[in-house]
N, C-alpha and C. Protein backbone atom coordinates (compact mmCIF):
# COMPACT_ATOMS: atom_id res chain seq x y z
N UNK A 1 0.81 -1.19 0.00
CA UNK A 1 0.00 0.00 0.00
C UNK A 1 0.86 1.26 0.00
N UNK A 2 1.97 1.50 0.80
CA UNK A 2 2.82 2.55 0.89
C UNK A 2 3.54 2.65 -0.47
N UNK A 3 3.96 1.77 -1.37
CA UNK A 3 4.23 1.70 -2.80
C UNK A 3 3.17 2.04 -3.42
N UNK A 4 2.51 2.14 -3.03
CA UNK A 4 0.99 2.83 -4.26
C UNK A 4 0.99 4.27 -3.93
N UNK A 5 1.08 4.29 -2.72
CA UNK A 5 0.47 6.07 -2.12
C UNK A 5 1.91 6.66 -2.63
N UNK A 6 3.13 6.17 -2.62
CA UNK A 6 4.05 6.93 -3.54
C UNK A 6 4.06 7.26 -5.04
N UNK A 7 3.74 6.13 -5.21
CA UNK A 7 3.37 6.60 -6.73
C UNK A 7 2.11 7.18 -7.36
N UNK A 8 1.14 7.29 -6.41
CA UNK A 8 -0.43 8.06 -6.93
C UNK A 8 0.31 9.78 -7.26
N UNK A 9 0.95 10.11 -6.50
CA UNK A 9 1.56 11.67 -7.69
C UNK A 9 1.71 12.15 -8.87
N UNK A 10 2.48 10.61 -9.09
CA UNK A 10 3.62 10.00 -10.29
C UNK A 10 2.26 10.17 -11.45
N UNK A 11 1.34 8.82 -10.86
CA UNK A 11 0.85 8.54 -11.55
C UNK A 11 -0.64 10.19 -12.23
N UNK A 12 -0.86 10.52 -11.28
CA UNK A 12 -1.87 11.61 -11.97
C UNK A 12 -0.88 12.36 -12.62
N UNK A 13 0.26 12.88 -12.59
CA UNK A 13 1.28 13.56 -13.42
C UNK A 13 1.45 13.65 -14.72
N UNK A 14 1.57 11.69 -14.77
CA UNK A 14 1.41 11.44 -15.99
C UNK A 14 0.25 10.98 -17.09
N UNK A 15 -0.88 10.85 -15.89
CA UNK A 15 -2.34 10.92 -16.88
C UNK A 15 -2.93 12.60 -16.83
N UNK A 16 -2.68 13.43 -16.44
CA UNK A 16 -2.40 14.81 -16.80
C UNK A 16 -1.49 15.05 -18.12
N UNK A 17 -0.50 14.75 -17.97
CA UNK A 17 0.38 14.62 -19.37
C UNK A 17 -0.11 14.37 -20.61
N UNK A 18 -0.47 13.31 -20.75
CA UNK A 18 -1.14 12.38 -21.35
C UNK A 18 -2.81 13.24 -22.08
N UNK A 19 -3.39 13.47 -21.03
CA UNK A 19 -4.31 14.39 -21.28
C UNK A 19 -4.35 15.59 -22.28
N UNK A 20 -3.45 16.26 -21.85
CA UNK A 20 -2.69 17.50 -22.29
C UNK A 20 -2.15 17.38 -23.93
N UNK A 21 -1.53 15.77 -24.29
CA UNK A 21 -0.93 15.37 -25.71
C UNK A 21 -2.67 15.18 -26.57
N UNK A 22 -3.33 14.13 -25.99
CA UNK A 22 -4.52 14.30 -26.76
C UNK A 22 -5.28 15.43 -27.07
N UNK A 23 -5.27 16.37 -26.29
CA UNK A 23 -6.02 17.26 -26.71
C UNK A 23 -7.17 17.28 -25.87
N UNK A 24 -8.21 18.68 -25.71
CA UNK A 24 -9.25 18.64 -25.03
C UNK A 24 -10.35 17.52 -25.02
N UNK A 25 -11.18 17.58 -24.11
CA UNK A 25 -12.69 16.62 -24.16
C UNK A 25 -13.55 17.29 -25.60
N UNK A 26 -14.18 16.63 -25.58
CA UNK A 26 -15.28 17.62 -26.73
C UNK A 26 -16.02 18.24 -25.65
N UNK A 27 -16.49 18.23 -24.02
CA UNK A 27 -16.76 19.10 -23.62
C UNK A 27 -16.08 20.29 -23.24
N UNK A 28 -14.86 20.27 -22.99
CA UNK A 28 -13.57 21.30 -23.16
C UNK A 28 -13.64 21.81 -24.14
N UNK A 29 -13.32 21.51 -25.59
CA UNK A 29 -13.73 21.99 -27.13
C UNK A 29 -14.55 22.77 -26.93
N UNK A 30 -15.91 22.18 -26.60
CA UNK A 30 -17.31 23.02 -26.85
C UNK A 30 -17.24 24.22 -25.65
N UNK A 31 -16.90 24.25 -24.61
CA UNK A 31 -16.60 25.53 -23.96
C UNK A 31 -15.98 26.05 -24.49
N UNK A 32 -14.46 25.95 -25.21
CA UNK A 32 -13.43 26.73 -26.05
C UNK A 32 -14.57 27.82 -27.07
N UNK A 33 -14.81 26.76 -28.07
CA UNK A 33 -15.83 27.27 -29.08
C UNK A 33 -16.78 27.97 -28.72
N UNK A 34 -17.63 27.44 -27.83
CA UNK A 34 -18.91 28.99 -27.87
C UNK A 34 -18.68 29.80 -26.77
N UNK A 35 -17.48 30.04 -26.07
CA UNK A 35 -17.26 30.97 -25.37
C UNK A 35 -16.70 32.27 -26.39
N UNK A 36 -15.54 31.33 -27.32
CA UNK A 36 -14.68 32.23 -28.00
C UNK A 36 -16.53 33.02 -29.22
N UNK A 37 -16.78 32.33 -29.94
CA UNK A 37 -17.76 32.64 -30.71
C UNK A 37 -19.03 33.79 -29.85
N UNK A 38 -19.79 33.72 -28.42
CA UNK A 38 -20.28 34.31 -27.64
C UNK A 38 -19.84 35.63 -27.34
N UNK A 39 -18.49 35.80 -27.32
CA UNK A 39 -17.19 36.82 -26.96
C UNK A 39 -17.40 38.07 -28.30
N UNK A 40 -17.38 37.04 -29.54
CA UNK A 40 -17.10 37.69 -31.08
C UNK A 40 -18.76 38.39 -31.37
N UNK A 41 -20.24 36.96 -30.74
CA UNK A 41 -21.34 37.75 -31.60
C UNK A 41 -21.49 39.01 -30.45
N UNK A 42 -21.27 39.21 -29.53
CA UNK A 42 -21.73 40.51 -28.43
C UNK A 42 -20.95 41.73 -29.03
N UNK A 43 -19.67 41.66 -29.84
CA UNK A 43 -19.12 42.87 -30.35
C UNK A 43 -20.07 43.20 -31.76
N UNK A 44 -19.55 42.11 -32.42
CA UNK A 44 -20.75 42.27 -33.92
C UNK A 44 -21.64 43.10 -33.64
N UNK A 45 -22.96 42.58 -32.58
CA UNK A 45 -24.00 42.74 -32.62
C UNK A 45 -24.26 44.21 -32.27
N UNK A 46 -23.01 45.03 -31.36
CA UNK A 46 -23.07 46.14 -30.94
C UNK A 46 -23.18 46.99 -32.56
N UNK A 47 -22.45 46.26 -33.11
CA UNK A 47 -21.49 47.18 -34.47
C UNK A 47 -22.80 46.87 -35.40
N UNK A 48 -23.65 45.85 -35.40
CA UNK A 48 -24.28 45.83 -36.84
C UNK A 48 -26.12 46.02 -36.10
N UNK A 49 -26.26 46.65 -34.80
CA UNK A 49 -27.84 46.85 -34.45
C UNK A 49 -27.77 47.27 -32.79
N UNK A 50 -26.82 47.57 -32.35
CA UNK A 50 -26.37 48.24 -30.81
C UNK A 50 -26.00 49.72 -30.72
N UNK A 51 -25.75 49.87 -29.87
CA UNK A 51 -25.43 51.60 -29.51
C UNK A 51 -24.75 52.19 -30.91
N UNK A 52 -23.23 51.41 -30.68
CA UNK A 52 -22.30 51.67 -31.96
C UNK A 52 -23.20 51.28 -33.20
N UNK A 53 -24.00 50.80 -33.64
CA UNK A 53 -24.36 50.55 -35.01
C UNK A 53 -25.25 51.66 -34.65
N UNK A 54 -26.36 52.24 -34.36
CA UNK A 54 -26.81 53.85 -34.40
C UNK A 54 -26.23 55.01 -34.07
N UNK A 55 -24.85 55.17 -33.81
CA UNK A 55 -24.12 55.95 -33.70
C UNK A 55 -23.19 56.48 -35.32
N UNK A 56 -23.14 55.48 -35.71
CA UNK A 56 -22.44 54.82 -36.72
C UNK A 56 -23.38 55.71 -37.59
N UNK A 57 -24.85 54.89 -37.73
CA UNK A 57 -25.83 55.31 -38.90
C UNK A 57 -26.13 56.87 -38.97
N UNK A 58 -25.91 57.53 -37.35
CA UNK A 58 -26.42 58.63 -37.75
C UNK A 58 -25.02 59.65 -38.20
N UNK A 59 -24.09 59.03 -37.86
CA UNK A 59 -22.62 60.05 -38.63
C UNK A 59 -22.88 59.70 -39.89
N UNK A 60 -23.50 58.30 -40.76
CA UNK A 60 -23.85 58.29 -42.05
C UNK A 60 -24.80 59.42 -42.53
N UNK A 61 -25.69 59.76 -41.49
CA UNK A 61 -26.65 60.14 -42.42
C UNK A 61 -26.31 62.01 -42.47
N UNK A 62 -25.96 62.32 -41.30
CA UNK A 62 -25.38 63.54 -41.29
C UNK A 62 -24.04 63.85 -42.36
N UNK A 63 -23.15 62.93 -42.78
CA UNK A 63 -22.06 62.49 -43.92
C UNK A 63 -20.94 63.12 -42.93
N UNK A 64 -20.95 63.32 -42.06
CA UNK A 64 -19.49 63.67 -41.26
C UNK A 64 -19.20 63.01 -40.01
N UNK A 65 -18.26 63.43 -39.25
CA UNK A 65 -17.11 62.54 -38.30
C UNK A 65 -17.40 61.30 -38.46
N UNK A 66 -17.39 60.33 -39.72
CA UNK A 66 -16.99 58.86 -39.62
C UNK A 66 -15.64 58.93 -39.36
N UNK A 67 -14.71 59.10 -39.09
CA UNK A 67 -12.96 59.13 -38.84
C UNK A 67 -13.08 58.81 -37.04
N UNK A 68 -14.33 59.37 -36.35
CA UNK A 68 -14.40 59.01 -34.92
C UNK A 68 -14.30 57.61 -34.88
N UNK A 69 -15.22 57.27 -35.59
CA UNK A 69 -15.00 55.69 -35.28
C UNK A 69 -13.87 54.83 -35.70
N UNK A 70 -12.78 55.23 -36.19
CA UNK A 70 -11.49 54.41 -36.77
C UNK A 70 -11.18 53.46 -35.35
N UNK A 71 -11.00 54.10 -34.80
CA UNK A 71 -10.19 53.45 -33.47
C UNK A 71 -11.12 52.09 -32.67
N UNK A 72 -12.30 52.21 -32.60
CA UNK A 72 -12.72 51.23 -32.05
C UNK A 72 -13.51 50.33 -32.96
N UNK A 73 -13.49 51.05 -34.15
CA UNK A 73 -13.71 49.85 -34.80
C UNK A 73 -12.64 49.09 -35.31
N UNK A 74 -11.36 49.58 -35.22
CA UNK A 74 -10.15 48.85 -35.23
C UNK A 74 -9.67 47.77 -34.51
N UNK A 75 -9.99 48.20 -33.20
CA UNK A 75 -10.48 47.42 -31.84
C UNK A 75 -11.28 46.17 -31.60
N UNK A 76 -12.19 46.89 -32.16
CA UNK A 76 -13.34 45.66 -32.49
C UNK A 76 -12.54 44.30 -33.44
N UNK A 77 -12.09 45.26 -34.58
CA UNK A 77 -11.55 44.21 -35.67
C UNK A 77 -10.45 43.38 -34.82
N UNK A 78 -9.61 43.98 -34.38
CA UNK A 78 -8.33 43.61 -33.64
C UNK A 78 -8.47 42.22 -32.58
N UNK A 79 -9.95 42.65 -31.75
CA UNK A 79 -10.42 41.40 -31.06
C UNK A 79 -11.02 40.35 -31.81
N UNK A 80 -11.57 40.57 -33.07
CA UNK A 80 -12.00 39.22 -33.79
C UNK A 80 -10.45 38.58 -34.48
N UNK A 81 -9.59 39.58 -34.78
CA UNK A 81 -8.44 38.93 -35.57
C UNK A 81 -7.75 37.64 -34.29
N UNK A 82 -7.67 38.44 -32.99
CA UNK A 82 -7.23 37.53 -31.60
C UNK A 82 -8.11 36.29 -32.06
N UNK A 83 -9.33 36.34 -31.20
CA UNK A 83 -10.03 35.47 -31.06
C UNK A 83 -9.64 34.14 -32.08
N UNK A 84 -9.88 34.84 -34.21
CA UNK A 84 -9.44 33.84 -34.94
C UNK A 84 -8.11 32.93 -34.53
N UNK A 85 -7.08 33.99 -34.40
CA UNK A 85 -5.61 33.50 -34.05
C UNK A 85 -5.69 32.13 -33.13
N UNK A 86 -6.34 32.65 -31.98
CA UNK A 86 -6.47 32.17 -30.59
C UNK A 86 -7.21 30.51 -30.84
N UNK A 87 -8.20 30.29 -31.86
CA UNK A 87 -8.78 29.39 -32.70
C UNK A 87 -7.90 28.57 -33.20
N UNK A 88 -7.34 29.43 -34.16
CA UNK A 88 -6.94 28.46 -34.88
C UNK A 88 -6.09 27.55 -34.20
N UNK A 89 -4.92 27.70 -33.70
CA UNK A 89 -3.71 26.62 -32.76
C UNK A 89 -4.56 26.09 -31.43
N UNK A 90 -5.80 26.05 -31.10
CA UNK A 90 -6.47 25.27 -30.47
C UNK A 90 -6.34 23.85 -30.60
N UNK A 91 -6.25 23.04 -30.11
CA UNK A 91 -6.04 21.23 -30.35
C UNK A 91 -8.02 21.14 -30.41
N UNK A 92 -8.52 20.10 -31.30
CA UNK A 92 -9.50 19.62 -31.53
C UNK A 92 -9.46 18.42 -31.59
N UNK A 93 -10.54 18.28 -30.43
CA UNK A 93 -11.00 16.66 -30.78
C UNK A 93 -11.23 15.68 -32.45
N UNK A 94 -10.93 15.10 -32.72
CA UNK A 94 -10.59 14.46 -33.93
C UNK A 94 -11.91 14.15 -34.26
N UNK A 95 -13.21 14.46 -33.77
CA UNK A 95 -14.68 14.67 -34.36
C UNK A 95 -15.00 16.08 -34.73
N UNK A 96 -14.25 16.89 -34.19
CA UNK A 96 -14.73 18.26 -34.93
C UNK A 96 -13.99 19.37 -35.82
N UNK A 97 -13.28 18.21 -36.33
CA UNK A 97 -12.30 19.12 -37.14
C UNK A 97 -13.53 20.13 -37.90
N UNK A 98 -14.58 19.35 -38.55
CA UNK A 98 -14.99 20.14 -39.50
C UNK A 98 -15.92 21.08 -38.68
N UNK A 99 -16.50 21.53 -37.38
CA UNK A 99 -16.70 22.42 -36.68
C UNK A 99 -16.20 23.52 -36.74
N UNK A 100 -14.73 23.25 -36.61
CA UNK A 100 -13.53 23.94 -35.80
C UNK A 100 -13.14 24.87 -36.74
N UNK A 101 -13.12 24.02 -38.08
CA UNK A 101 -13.17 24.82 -39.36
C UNK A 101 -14.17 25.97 -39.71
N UNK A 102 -15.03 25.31 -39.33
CA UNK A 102 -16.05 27.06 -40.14
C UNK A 102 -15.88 27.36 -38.53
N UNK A 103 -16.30 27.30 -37.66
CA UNK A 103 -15.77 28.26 -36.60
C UNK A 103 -14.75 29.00 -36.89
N UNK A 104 -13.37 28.93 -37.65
CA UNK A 104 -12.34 29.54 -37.94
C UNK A 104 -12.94 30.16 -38.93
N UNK A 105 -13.04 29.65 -40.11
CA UNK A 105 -13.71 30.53 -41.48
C UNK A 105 -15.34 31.57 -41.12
N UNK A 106 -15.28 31.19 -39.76
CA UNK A 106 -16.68 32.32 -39.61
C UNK A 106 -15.86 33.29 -38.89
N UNK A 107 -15.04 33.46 -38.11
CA UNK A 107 -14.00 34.55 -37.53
C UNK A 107 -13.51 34.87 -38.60
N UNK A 108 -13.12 34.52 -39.35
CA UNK A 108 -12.38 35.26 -40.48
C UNK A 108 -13.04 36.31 -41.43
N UNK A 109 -14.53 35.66 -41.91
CA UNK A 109 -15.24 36.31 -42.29
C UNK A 109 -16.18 37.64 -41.40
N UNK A 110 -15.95 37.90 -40.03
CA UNK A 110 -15.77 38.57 -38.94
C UNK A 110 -14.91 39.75 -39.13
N UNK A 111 -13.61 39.15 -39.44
CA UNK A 111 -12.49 40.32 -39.74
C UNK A 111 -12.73 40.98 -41.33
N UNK A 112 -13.17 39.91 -41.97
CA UNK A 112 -13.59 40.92 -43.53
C UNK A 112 -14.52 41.52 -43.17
N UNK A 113 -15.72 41.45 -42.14
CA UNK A 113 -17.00 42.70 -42.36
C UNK A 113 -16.09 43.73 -41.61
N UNK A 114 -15.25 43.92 -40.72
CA UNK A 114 -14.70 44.89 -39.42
C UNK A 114 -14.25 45.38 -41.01
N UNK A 115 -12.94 45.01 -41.80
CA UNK A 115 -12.17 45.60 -42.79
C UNK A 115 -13.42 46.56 -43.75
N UNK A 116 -14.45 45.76 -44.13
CA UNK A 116 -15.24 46.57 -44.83
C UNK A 116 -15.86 47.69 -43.76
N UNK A 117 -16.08 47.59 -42.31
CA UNK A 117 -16.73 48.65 -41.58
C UNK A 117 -15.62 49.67 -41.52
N UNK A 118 -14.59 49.76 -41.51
CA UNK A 118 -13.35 50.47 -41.42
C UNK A 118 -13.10 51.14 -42.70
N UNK A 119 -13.38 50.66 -43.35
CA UNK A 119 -13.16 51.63 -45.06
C UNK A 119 -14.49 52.76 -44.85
N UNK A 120 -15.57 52.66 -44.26
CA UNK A 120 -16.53 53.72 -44.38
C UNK A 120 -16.05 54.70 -43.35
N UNK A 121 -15.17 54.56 -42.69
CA UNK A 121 -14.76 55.52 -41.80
C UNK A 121 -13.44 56.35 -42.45
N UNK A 122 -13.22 55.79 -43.53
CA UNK A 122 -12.19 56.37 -44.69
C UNK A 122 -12.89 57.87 -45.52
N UNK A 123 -14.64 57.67 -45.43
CA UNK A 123 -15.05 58.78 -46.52
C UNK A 123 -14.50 59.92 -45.45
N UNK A 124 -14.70 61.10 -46.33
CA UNK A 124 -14.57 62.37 -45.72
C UNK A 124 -15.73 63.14 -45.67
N UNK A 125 -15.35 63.44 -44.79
CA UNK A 125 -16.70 64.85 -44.58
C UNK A 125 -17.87 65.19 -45.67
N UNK A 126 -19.09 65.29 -45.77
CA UNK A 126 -19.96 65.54 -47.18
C UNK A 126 -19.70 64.62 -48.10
N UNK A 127 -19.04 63.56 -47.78
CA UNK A 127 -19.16 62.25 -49.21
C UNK A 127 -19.94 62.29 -49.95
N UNK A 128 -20.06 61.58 -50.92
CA UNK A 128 -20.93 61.88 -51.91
C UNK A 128 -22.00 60.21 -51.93
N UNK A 129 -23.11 60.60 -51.99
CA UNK A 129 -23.99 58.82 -52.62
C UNK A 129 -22.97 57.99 -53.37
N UNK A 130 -22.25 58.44 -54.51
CA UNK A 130 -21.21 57.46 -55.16
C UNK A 130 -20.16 56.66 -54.50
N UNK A 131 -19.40 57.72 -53.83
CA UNK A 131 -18.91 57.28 -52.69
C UNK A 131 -19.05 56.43 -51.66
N UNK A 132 -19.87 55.99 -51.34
CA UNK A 132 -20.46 55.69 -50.17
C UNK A 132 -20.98 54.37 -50.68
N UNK A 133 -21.60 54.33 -51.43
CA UNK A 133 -22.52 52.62 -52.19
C UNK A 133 -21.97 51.46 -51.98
N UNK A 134 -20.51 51.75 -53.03
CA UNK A 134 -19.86 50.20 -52.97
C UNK A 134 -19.20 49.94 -51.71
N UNK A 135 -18.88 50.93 -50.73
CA UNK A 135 -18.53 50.63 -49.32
C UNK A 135 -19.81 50.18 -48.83
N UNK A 136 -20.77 50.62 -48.64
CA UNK A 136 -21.91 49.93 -47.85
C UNK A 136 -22.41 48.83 -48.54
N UNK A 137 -22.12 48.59 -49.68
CA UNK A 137 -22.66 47.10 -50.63
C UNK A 137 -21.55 46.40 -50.13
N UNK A 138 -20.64 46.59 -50.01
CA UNK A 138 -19.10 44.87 -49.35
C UNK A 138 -19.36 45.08 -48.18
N UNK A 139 -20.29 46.12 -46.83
CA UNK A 139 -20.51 45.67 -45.52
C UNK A 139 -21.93 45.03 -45.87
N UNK A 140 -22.65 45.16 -46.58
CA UNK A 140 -23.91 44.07 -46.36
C UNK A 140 -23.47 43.23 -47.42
N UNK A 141 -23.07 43.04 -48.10
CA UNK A 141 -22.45 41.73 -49.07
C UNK A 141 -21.57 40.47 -47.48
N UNK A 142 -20.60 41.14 -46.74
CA UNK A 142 -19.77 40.43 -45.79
C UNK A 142 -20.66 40.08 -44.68
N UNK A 143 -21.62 41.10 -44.58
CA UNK A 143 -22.67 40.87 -43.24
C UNK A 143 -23.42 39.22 -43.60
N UNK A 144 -23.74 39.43 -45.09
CA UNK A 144 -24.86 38.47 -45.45
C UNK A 144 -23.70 37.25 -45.20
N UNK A 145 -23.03 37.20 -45.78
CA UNK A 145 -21.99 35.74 -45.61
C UNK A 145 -21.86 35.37 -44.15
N UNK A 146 -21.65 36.62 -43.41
CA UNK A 146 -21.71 35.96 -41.93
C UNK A 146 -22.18 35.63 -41.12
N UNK A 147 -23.95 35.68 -41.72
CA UNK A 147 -25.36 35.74 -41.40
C UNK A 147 -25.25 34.16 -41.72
N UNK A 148 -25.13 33.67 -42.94
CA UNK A 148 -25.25 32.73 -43.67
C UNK A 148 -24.40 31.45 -42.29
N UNK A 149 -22.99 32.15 -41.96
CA UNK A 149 -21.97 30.97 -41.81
C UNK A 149 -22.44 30.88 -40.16
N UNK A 150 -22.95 31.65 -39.74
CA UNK A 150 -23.65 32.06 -38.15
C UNK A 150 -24.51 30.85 -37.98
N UNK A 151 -25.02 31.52 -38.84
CA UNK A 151 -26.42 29.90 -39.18
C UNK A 151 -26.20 28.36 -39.26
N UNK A 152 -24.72 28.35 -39.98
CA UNK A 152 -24.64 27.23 -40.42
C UNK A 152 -23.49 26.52 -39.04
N UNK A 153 -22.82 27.74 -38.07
CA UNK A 153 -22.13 27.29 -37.65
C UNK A 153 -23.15 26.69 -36.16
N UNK A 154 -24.08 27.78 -35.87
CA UNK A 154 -24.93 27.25 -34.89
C UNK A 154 -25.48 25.77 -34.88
N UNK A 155 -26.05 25.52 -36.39
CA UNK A 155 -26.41 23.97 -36.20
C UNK A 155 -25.64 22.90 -35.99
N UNK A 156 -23.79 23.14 -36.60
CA UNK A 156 -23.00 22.29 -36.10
C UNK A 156 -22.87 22.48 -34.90
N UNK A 157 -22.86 23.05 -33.96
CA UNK A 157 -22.80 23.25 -32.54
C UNK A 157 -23.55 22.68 -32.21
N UNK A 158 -24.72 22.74 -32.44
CA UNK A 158 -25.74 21.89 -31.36
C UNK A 158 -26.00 20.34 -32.14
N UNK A 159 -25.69 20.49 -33.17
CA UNK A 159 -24.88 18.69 -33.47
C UNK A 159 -24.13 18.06 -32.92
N UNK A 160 -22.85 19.03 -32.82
CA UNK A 160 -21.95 18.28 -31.95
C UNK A 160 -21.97 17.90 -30.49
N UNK A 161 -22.80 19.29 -29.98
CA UNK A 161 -23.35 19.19 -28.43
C UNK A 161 -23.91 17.72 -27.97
N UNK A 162 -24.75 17.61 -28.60
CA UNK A 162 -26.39 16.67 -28.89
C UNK A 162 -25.18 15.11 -29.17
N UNK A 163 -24.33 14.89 -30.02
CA UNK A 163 -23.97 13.78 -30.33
C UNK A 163 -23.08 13.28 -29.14
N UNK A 164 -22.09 14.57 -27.95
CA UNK A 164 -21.56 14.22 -27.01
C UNK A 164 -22.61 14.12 -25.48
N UNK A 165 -24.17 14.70 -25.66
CA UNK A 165 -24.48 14.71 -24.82
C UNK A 165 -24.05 16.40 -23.82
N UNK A 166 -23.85 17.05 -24.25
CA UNK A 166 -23.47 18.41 -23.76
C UNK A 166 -24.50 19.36 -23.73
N UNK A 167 -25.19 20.09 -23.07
CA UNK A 167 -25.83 20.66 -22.88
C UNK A 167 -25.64 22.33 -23.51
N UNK A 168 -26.52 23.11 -24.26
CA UNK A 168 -26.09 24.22 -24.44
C UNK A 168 -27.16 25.01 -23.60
N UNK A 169 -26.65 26.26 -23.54
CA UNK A 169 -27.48 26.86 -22.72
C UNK A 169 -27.62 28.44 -24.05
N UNK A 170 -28.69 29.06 -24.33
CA UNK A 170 -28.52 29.90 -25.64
C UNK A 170 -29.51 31.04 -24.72
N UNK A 171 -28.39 32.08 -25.00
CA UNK A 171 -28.83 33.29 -24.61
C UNK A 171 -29.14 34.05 -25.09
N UNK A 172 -30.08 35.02 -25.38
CA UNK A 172 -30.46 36.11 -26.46
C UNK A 172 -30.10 37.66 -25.70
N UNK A 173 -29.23 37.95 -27.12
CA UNK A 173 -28.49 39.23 -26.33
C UNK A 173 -29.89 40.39 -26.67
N UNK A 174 -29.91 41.18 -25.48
CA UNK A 174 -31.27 42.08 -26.35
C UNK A 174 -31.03 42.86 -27.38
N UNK A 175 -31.59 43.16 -28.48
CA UNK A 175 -31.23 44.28 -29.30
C UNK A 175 -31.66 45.70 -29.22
N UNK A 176 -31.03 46.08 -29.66
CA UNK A 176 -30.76 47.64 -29.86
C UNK A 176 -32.04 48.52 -29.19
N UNK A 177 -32.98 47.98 -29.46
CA UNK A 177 -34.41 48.58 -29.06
C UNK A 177 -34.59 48.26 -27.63
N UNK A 178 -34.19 47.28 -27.49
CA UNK A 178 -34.56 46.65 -25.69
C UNK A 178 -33.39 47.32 -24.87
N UNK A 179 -32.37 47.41 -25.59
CA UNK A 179 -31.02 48.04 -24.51
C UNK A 179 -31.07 48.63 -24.01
């Protein structure tokens, strides 16, 4: 018995180890994933129907100080570029590669709408309608794709949830009107 209680240290050490080489649980994974994704839609949502997205609309409609917003929507972008980064070199359970994937390709497409929200903060003062179009056509052109991959990434989530037995819990952030 005293040869066992010496080595019970040893031994969780190295099934810790061990742990650590395989890679997370898929319930570890699935906290990774919709924490990191939860983190990304609460900024979006500010930027495309929250404070900042009517702040935003009405410097559009007045056609001046869009240049205020460079910085935090840089910010914004800057935390989805992390988040992707932070994704991608994640270890995945060897069932969700293809999760893990559009989870990555939906952050990415994240950082193309921020890049397209950041070019409208490029017009100047009194822009013109011409001006202004094909920038707001590549932010609802990038919005729609991320609408699309949102959608598609939610149902793999609760596939994968559902097939390990994991429970999700889905919160509705209020919008813009309820805030």
């Amino acid at each position: 018995m005293k040869v066992l209680s010496r080595f019970a240290p040893l031994l969780l050490v190295f099934l810790a180890a061990c742990s650590q080489l395989t890679g997370p649980s898929a319930s570890e994974y699935m906290d990774a994933n919709i924490s990191n994704w939860n983190g990304l839609i609460a900024k979006v949502n500010d930027w495309s129907g929250g404070n900042d997205a009517e702040r935003l609309t009405q410097a559009m409609a007045e056609r001046k100080n869009l240049a205020s917003f460079k910085s935090r929507l840089g910010n914004a972008r800057q935390e989805a570029v992390n988040m992707r980064d932070q994704m991608k070199v994640l270890k995945t359970p060897d069932d969700a590669t293809e999760l893990h994937a559009k989870l990555v390709l939906s952050l990415e497409e994240a950082v193309i709408w921020y890049d397209a929200m950041l070019k409208l903060t490029d017009l100047p003062d009194g822009f013109s309608n011409e001006q202004a179009t094909p920038l707001l056509e590549a932010v609802d052109e990038t919005g729609t794709r991320f609408d699309k991959l949102t959608d598609e990434l939610d149902q793999m989530q609760d596939a994968y949830a559902r097939k390990h037995r994991i429970n999700l819990t889905r919160t509705e952030l209020p919008t813009a009107s309820e805030g």
